[in-house]
Protein backbone atom coordinates (compact mmCIF):
# COMPACT_ATOMS: atom_id res chain seq x y z
CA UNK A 1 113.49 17.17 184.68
CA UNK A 2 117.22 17.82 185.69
CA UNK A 3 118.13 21.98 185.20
CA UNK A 4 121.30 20.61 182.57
CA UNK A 5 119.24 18.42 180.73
CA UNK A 6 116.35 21.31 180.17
CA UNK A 7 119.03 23.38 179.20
CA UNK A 8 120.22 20.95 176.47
CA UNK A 9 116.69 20.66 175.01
CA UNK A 10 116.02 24.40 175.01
CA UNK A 11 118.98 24.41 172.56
CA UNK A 12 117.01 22.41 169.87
CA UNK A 13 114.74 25.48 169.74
CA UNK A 14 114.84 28.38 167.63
CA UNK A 15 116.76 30.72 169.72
CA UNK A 16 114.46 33.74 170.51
CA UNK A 17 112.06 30.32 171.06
CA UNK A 18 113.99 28.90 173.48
CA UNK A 19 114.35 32.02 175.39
CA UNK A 20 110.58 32.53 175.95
CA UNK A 21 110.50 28.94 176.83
CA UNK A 22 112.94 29.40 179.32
CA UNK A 23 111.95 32.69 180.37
CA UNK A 24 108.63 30.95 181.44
CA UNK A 25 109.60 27.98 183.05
CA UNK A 26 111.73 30.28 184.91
CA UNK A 27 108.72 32.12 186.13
CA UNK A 28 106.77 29.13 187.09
CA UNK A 29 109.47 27.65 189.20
CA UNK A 30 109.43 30.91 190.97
CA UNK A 31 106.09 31.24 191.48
CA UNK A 32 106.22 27.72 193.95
CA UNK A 33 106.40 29.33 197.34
CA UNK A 34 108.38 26.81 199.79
CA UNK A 35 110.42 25.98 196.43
CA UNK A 36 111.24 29.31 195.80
CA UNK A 37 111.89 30.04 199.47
CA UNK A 38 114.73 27.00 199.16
CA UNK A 39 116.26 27.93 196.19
CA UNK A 40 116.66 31.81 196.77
CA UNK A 41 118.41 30.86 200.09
CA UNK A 42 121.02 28.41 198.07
CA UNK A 43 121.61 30.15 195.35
CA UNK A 44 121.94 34.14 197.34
CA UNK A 45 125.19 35.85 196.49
CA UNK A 46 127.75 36.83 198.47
CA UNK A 47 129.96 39.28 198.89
CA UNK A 48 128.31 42.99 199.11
CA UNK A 49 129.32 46.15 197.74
CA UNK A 50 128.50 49.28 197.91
CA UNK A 51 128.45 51.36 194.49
CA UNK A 52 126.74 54.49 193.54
CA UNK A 53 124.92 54.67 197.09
CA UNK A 54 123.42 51.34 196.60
CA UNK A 55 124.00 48.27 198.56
CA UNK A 56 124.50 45.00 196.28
CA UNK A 57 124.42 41.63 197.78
CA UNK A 58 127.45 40.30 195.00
CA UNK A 59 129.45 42.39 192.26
CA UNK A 60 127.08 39.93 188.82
CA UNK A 61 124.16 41.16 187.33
CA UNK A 62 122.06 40.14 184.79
CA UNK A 63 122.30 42.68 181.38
CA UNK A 64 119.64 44.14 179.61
CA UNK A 65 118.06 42.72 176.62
CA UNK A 66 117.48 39.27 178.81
CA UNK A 67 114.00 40.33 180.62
CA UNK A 68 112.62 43.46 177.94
CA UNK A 69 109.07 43.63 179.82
CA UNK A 70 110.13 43.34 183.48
CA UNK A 71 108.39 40.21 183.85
CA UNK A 72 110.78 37.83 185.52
CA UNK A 73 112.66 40.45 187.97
CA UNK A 74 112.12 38.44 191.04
CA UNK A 75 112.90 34.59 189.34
CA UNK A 76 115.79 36.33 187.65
CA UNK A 77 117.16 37.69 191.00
CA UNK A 78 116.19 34.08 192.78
CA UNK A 79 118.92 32.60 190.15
CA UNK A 80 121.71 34.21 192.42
CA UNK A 81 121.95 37.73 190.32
CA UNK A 82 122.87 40.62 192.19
CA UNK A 83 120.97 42.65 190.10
CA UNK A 84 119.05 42.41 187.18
CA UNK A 85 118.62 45.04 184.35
CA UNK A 86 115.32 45.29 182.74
CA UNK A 87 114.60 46.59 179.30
CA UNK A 88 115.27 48.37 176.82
CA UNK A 89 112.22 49.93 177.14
CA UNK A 90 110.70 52.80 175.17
CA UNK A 91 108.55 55.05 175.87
CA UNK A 92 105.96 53.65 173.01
CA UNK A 93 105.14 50.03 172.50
CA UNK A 94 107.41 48.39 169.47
CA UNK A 95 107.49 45.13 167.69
CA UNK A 96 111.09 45.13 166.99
CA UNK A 97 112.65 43.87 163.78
CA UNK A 98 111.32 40.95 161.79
CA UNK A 99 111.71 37.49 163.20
CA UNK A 100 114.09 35.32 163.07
CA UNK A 101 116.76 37.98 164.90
CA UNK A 102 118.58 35.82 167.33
CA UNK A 103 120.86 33.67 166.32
CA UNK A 104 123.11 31.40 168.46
CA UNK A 105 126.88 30.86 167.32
CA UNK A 106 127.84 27.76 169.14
CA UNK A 107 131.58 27.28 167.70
CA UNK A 108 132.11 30.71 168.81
CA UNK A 109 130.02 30.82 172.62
CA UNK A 110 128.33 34.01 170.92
CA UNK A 111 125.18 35.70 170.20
CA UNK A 112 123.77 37.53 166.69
CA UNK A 113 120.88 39.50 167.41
CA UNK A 114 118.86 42.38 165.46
CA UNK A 115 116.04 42.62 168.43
CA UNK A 116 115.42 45.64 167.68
CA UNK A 117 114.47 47.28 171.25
CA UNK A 118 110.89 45.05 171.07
CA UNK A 119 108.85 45.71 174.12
CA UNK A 120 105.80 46.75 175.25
CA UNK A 121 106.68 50.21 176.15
CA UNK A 122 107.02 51.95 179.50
CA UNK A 123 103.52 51.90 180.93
CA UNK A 124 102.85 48.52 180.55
CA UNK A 125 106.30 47.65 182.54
CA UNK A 126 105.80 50.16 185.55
CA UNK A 127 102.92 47.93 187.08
CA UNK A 128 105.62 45.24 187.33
CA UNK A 129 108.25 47.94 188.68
CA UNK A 130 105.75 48.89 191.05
CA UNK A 131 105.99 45.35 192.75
CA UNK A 132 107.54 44.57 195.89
CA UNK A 133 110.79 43.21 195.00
CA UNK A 134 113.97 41.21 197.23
CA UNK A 135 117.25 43.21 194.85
CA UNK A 136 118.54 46.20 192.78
CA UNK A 137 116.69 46.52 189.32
CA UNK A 138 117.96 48.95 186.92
CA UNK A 139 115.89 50.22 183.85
CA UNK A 140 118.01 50.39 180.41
CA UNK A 141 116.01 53.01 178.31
CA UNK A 142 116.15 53.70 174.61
CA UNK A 143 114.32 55.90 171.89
CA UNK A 144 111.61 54.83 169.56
CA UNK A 145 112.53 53.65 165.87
CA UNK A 146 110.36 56.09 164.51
CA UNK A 147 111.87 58.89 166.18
CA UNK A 148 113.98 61.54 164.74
CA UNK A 149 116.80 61.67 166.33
CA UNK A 150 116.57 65.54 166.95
CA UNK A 151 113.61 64.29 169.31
CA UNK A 152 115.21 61.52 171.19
CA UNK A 153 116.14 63.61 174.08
CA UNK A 154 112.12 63.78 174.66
CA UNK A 155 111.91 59.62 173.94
CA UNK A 156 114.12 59.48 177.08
CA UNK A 157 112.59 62.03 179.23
CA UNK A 158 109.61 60.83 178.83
CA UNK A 159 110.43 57.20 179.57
CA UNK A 160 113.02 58.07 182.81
CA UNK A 161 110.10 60.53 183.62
CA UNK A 162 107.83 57.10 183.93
CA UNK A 163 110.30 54.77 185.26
CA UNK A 164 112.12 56.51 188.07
CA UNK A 165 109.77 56.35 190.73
CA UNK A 166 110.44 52.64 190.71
CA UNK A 167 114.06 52.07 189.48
CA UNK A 168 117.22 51.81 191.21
CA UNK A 169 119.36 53.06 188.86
CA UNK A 170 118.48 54.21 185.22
CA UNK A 171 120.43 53.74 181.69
CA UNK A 172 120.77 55.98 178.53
CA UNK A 173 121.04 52.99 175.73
CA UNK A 174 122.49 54.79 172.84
CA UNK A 175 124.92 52.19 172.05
CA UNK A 176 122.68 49.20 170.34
CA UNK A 177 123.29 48.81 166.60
CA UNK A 178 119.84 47.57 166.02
CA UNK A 179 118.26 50.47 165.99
CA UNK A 180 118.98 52.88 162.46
CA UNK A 181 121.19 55.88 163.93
CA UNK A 182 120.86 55.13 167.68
CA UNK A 183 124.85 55.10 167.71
CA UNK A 184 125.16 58.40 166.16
CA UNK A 185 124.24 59.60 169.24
CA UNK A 186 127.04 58.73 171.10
CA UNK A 187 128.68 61.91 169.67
CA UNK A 188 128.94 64.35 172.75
CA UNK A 189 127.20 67.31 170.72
CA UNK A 190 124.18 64.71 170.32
CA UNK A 191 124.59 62.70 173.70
CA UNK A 192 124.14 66.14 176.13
CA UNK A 193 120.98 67.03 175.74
CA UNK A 194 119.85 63.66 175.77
CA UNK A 195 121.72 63.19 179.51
CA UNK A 196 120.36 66.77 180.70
CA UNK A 197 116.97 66.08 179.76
CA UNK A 198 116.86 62.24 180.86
CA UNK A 199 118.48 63.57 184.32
CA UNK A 200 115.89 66.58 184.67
CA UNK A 201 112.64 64.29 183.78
CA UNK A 202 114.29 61.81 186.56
CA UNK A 203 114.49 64.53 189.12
CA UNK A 204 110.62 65.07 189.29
CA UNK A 205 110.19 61.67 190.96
CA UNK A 206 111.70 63.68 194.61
CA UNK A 207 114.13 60.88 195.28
CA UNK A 208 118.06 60.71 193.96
CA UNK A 209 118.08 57.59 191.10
CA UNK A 210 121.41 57.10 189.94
CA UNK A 211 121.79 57.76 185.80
CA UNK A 212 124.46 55.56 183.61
CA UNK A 213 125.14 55.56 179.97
CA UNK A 214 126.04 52.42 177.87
CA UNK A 215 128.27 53.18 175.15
CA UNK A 216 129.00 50.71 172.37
CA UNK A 217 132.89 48.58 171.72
CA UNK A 218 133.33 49.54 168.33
CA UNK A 219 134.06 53.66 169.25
CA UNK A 220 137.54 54.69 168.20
CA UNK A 221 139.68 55.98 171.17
CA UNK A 222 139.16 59.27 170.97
CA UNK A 223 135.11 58.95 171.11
CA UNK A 224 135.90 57.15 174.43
CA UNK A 225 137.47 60.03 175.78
CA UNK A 226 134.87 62.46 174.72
CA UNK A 227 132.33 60.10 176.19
CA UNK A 228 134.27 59.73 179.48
CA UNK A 229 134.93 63.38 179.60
CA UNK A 230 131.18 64.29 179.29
CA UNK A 231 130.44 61.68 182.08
CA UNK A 232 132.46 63.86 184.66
CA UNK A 233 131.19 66.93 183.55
CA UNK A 234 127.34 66.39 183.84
CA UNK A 235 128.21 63.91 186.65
CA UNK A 236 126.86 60.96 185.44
CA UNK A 237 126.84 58.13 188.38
CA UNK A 238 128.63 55.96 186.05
CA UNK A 239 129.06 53.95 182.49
CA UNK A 240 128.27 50.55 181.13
CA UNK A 241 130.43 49.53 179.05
CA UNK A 242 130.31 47.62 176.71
CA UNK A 243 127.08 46.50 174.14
CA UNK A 244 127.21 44.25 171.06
CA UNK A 245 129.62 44.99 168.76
CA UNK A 246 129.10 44.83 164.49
CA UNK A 247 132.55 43.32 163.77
CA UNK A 248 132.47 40.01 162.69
CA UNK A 249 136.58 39.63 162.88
CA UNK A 250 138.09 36.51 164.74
CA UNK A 251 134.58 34.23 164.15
CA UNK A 252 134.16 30.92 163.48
CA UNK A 253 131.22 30.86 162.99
CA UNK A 254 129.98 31.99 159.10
CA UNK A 255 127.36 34.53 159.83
CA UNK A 256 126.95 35.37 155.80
CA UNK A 257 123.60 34.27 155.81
CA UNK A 258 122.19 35.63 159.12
CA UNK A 259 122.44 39.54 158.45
CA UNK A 260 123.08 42.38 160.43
CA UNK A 261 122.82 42.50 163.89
CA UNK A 262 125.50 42.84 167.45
CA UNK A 263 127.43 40.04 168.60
CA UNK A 264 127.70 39.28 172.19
CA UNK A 265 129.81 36.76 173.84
CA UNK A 266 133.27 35.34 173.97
CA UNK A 267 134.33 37.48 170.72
CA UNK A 268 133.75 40.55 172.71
CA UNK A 269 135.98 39.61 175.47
CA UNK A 270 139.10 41.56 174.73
CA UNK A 271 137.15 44.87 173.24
CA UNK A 272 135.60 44.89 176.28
CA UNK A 273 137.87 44.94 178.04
CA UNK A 274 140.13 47.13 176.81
CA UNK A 275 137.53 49.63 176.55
CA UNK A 276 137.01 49.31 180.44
CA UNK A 277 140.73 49.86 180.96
CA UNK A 278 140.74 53.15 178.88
CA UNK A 279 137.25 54.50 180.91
CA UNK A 280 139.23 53.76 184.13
CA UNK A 281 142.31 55.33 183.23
CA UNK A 282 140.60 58.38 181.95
CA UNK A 283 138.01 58.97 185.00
CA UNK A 284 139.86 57.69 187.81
CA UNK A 285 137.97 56.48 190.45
CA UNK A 286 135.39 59.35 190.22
CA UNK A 287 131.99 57.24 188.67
CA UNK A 288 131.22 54.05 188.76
CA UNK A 289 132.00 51.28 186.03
CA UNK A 290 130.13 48.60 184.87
CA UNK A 291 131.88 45.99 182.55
CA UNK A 292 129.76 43.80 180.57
CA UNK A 293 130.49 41.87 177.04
CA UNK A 294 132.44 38.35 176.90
CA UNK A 295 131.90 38.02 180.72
CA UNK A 296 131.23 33.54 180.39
CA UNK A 297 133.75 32.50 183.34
CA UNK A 298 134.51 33.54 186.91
CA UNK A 299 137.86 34.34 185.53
CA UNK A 300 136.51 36.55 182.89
CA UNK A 301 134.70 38.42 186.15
CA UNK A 302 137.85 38.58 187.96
CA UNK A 303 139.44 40.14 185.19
CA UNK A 304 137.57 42.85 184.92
CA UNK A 305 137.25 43.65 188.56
CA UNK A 306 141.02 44.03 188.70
CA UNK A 307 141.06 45.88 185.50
CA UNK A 308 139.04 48.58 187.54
CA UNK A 309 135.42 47.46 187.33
CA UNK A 310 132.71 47.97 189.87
CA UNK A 311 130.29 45.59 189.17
CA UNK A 312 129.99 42.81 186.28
CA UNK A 313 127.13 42.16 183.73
CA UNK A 314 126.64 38.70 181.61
CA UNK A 315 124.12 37.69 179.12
CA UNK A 316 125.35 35.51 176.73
CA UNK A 317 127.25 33.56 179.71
CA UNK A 318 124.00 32.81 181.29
CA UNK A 319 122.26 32.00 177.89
CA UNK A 320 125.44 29.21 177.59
CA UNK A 321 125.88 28.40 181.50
CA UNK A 322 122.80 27.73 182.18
CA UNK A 323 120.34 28.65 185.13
CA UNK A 324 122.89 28.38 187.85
CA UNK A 325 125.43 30.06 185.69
CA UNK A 326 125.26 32.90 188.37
CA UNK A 327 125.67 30.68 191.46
CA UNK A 328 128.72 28.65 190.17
CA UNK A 329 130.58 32.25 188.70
CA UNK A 330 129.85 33.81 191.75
CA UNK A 331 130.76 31.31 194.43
CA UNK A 332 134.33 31.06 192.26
CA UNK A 333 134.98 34.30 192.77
């Protein structure tokens, strides 16, 4: 069955459906040796960078939220991703919110989604960390629901303490709106402890990981700053920016009936990227940034290369694009 045409059926489905569908079919492609061989060699990226000490065959990666459980790192990668960003994990097993929680927004090229950080924790993702592996895999962690939020700090030690043996590079998620007060603790008083203790359970692994935070679009200005500021103090290796946002403004689509949840997509385009250009500004060229959010064309990439991004992220992009979404953006730029 032609790639475009499985792609247009997929989109009959339920979305969260269609993405465990996908996310299969993906896997069994993969798992075809001389096929596999062929496609990773026509689909590789081009174009390597070096960024935070690490060597990246292109400057697009895959965002988290796409592959929670680590489970299709190496398919994922095959697709022509640079790197791929598993998670968010926790340190505990969670269903996430009640389905349905992803919704697709075709007039707009957007996603709504209430996930909820569902996964199956951290110890039942390491064996599939462990693996032998052909690219750069970063590990977006986050706090359980049901912890206080005096006690995250010890949610992410505990899970960067587990994962850091095996990651290249490890995120501090406290930007997803999904969660009930996760984004109250973007606030620098509640964000430093969080970053010492994730960076100190990290350490005990004997081998230098790099450590990023993801911050969320919808922070005023000043938050930015304080967030940017803290960054260079504890010497953070860099900062994703940006996640889903909760405005609705600009949509065509009517999401009245769908809830609460973050939008991802083309809405996010300009957020994000002004966001990036106030992170740059503030830090220099002194840590590394990541731009992700709105990211659907080559020209959306380019954009926020020149607007002083190290690498790129997509999600929603590849969700529209299709499998070779990261082929054709990448060869265009």
């Amino acid at each position: 069955m032609p790639i475009s045409l499985l792609t247009r059926l997929l989109f009959f489905l339920p979305a969260e459906r269609a993405h465990e569908l996908g996310s299969f079919f993906l896997r069994l492609l993969f798992a075809i040796p001389l096929l596999s061989s062929l496609l990773r060699r026509l689909l590789r990226p081009r174009g390597a960078v070096e960024v935070m000490g690490l060597s990246f065959p292109g400057r697009l990666g895959l965002a988290a939220g796409f592959d929670k459980d680590a489970r299709s790192i190496d398919a994922l990668l095959g697709l022509g991703f640079s790197f791929v960003e598993i998670g968010t994990l926790t340190p505990r097993p969670q269903p996430g919110n009640p389905k349905p929680r992803l919704f697709r927004l075709k007039e707009d090229r957007a996603l709504l989604n209430r996930l909820g950080f569902n996964n199956g924790g951290v110890e039942a993702a390491v064996p599939r960390l462990r693996r032998k592996r052909r690219g750069i895999v970063g590990v977006n962690l986050g706090k359980n629901k049901d912890t206080p939020d005096a006690e995250a700090a010890a949610d992410y030690a505990a899970a960067a303490r587990a994962v850091a043996p095996y990651a290249d590079y490890v995120v501090v998620n406290v930007s997803s709106p999904n969660t009930p007060g996760l984004r109250a603790l973007q606030t620098t008083d509640a964000l430093r402890p969080i970053l010492i203790a994730t960076r100190a359970a990290m350490s005990e692994c004997g081998r230098r990981v790099p450590l990023l935070c993801k911050i969320a679009p919808d922070l005023n200005d000043e938050d930015i700053d304080a967030i940017a500021d803290l960054a260079l103090e504890l010497k953070l290796d860099g900062l994703i920016a940006t996640n889903t946002t909760i405005s609705r403004a600009g949509l065509s689509s009517d999401t009245s009936a769908l809830g609460m949840g973050g939008i991802s997509g083309a809405p996010l385009r300009e957020r994000s990227l002004c966001v990036l250009r106030r992170l740059r500004a503030r830090m220099g060229n002194r840590l590394a940034l990541i731009s992700v959010g709105g990211i659907m064309t080559a020209g959306d990439a380019r954009e926020r290369l020149e607007a002083g991004a190290d690498l790129v992220q997509a999600y929603t992009g590849f969700v529209y694009g299709g499998p070779l979404f990261a082929y054709r953006l990448q060869r265009e730029l």
